[in-house]
Each structure stands twice: as structure tokens, then as C-alpha cells.
Protein backbone atom coordinates (compact mmCIF):
# COMPACT_ATOMS: atom_id res chain seq x y z
CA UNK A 1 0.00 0.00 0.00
CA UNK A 2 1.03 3.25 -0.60
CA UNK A 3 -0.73 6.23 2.15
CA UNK A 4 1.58 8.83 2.04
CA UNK A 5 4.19 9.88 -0.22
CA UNK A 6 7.35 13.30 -1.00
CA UNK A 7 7.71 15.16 -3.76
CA UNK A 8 10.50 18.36 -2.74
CA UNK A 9 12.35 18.03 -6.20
CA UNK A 10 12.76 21.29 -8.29
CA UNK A 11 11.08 21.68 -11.76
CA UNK A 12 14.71 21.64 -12.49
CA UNK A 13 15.22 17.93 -11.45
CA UNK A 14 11.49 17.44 -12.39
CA UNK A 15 12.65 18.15 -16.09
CA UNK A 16 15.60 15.32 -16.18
CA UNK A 17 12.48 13.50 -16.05
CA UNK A 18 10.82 14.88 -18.99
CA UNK A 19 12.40 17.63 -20.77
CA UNK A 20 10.86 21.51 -20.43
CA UNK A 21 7.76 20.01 -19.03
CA UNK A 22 7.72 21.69 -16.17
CA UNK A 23 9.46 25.01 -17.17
CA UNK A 24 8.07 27.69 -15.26
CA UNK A 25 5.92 25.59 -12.62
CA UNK A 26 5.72 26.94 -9.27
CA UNK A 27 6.10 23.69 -6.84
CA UNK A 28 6.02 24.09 -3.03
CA UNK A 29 8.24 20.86 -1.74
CA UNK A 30 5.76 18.45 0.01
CA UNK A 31 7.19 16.45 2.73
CA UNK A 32 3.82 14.38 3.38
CA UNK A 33 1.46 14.08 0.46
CA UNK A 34 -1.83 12.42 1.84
CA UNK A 35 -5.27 11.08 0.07
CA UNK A 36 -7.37 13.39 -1.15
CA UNK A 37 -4.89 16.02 -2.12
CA UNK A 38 -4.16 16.90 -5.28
CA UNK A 39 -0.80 15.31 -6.63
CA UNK A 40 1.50 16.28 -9.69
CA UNK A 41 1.35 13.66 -12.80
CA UNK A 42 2.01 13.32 -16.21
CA UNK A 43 -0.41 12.07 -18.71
CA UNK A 44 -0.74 12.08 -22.48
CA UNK A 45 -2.81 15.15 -23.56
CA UNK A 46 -6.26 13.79 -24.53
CA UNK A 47 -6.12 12.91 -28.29
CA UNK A 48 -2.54 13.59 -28.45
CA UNK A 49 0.97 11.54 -27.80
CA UNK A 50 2.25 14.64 -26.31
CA UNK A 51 2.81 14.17 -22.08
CA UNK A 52 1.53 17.17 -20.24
CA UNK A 53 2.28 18.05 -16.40
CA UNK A 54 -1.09 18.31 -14.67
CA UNK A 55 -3.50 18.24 -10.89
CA UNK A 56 -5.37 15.52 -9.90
CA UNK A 57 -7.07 14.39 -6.77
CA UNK A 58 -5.53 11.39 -5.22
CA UNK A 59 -8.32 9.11 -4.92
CA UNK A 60 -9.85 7.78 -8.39
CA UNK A 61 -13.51 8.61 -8.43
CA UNK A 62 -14.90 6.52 -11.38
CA UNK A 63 -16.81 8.01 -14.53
CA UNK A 64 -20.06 5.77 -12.99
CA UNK A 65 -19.58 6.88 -9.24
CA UNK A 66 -22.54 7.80 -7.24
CA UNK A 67 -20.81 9.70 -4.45
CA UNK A 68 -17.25 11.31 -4.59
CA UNK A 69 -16.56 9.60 -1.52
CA UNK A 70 -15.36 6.50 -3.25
CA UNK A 71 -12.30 8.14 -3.69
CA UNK A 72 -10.81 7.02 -0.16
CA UNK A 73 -11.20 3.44 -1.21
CA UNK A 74 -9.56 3.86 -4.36
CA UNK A 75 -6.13 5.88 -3.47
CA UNK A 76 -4.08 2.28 -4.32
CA UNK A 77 -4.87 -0.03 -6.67
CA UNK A 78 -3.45 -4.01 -7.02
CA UNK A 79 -1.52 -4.11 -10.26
CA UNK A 80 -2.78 -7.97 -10.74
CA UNK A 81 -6.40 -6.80 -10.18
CA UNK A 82 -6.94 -3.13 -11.68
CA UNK A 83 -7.96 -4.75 -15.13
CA UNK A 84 -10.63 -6.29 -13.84
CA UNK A 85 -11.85 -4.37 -10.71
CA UNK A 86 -14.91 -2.29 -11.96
CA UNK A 87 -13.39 0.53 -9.78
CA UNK A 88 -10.19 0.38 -12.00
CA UNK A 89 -11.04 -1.72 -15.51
CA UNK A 90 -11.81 1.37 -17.38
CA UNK A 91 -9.24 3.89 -17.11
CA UNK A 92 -6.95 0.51 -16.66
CA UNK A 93 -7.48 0.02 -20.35
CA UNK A 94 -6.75 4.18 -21.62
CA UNK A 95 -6.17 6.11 -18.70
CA UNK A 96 -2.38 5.99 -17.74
CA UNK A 97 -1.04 8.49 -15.95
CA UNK A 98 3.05 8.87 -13.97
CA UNK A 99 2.37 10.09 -10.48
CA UNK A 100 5.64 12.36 -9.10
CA UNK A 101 7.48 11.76 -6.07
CA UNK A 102 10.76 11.03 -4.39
CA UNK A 103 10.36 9.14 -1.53
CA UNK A 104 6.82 6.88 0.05
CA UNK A 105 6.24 6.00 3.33
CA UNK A 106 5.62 2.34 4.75
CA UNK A 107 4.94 1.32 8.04
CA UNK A 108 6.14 -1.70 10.07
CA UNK A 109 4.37 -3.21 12.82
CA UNK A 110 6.29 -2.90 15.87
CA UNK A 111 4.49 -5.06 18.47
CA UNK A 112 0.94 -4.36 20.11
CA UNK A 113 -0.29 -0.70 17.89
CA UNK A 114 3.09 0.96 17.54
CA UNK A 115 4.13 1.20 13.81
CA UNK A 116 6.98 2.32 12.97
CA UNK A 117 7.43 4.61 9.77
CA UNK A 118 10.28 4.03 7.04
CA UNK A 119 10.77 6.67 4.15
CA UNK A 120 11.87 4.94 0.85
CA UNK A 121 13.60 6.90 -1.76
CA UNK A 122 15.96 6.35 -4.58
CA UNK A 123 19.84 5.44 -3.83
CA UNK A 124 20.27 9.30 -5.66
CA UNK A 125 17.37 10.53 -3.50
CA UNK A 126 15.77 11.88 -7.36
CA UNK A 127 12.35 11.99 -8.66
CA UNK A 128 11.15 9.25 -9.97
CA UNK A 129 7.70 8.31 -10.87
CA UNK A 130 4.53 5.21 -9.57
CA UNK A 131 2.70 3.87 -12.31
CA UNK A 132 -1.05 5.68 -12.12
CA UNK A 133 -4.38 5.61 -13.45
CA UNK A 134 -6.80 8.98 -13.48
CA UNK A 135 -10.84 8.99 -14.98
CA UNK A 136 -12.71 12.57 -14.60
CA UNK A 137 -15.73 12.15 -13.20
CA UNK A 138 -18.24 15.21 -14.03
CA UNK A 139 -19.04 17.32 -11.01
CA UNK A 140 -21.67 20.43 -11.13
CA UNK A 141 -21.25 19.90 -15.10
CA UNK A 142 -17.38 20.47 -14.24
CA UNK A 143 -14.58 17.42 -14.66
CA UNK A 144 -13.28 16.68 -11.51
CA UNK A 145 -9.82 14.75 -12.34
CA UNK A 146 -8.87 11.89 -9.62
CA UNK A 147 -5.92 8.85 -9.71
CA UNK A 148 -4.91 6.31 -7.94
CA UNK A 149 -1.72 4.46 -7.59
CA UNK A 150 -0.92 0.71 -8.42
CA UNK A 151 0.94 -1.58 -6.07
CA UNK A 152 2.47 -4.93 -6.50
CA UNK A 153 4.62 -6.95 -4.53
CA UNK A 154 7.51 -5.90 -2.62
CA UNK A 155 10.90 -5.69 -3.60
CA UNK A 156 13.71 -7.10 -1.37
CA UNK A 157 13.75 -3.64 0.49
CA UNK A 158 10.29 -2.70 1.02
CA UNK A 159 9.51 -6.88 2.09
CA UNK A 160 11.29 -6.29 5.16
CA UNK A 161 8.62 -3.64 6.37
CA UNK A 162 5.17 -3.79 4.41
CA UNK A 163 3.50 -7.02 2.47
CA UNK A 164 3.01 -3.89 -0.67
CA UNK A 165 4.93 -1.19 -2.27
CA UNK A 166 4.11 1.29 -4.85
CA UNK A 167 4.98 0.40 -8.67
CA UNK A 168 7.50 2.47 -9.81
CA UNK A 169 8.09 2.42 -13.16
CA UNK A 170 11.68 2.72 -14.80
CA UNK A 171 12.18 5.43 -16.82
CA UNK A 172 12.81 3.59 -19.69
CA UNK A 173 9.33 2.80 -19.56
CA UNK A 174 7.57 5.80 -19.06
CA UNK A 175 6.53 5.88 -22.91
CA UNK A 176 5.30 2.54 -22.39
CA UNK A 177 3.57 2.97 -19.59
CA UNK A 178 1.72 6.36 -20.51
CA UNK A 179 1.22 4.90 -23.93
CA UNK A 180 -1.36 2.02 -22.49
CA UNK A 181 0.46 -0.63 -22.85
CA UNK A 182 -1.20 -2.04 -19.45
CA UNK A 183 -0.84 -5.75 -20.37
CA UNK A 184 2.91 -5.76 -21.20
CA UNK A 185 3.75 -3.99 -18.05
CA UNK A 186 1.32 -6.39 -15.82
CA UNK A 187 3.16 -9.44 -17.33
CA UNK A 188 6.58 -7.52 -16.99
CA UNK A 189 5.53 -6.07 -13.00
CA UNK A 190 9.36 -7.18 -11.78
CA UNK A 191 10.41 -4.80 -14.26
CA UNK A 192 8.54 -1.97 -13.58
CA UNK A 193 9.01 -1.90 -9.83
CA UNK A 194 12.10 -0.79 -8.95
CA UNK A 195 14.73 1.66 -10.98
């Protein structure tokens, strides 16, 4: 599970990532992004291959949702589920999106209720980026943009504190991955978990 995550890097260091995307953005560092808040991602520009920076609420709130609500039982999503969870299938299938950060928390049982909290970040302490899917769901006649955040199975790392991590996807993949190529990066999850 991912519940909280970082994102302090510059649009400078934001741009190694993908170039002059964020030129000019103004980015107040985050030291303890939560659900519901709106989170930095990349997605391809609707009817376009080009990636664009954008807001969305963390917490996908389906096209078919009732009730906003939903959205704090959607922040994560399995990555061996989403293509068949009703919550997910849809935007699992076209709606790919890169979620920023650099660093997520996980917390470790420590006996009785005391957890204790780890802060996982790159070896280089860079951005990097969790595979994501985002739907708008239309609010007051307005789109109200949400995502959510796959997980998979730990790496060697992250086993040692939580039964889930985050997938973060290599940045050789980021094409892939934005492109909606959601089966080839299910069957190649090892790959897309760790950088």
C-alpha cells in the first residue's frame, strides 16, 4: 500500500524526467502528500501523444460513481487486479497516468499498535515516478480529475517492512507505460518496480 508519499524536487530535477515540461511551474516541496490532495502527474494530452504536467485528486472517483466519496477506497490499486476491478477496468485500459514523487512512506508493525514509519527513496534521492491511473468524473457539469496508484509486490527492500509497495516504473518505460500498454507492463511487473 502506498498512504503517504514526497515530492520536494525542483522543476529543475522534475525536467531530467521529462524535458521543459515543467518550465516555469511553481512547486512548493511536500514532505507528506496524503489522500485526497491533489498530486502532480504526467499524462498524455487527450487525443494527443504529447505528455503534459497536470493536478489531480488522489483518490480515483470513477466516470459511474454515485458519491465522490469512493475516492478514499480507491487511493491504491493491485496491479494484478486493476484490469478487472470495476473501480479500475476502465481507465486501466486508456487512462495511464506517472504520479511524481521522491520518496513513500511504509509502516512496520512494531508489536501491540506501535508502527513504525520508514521513508523509501531512490539510492540518488531523485524523482522518480509510480505507475497511475486517473478517470474525470463530471461534477456540477465540471470534470473533476482523480488517480490512484498501483501496487504490486515488494521488492527485497520494502519486504522487510510492508506485504506492498508502490509500482514504480523505470524510466525507460515511461513511454510505455503512458502509452497504455497495461498488459505488457502487468506481465513484466518485476520490471517496472524498482529503478
Amino acid at each position: 500500500m502506498c498512504g503517504r508519499f514526497t515530492l520536494k524536487a525542483t522543476p529543475e530535477a522534475l525536467n531530467k524526467l521529462f524535458p521543459t515540461l515543467f518550465d516555469g511551474l511553481e512547486l512548493a516541496p511536500s514532505y507528506n502528500v496524503a489522500p485526497s490532495q491533489n498530486v502532480l502527474a504526467v499524462r498524455l494530452r487527450p487525443g494527443t501523444k504529447e505528455p503534459e504536467a497536470v493536478q489531480l485528486k488522489w483518490g480515483l472517483v470513477p466516470s459511474w460513481a454515485d458519491d465522490p466519496k469512493i475516492e478514499y477506497r480507491t487511493i491504491n490499486a493491485r496491479l494484478d487486479t486493476a484490469p478487472t476491478k470495476p473501480a479500475f477496468r476502465s481507465a486501466f485500459k486508456s487512462c495511464h497516468c506517472l504520479v511524481l514523487a521522491d520518496g513513500f512512506y511504509e509502516w512496520k508493525a512494531t508489536g501491540g499498535k506501535k508502527k513504525q514509519p520508514y521513508h523509501i527513496r531512490l539510492r540518488d534521492g531523485g524523482p522518480f515516478a509510480f505507475a497511475g491511473l486517473w478517470e474525470t468524473w463530471p461534477r456540477d457539469g465540471q470534470p473533476f480529475e482523480s488517480c490512484t496508484i498501483l501496487t504490486t509486490e515488494p521488492n527485497e527492500l520494502t519486504q522487510q517492512i510492508h506485504d506492498r509497495m508502490p509500482v514504480i516504473v523505470g524510466r525507460d518505460h515511461y513511454s510505455d507505460w503512458l502509452d497504455g500498454c497495461g498488459d505488457s507492463v502487468n506481465r513484466r511487473g518485476a520490471e517496472c518496480k524498482s529503478s
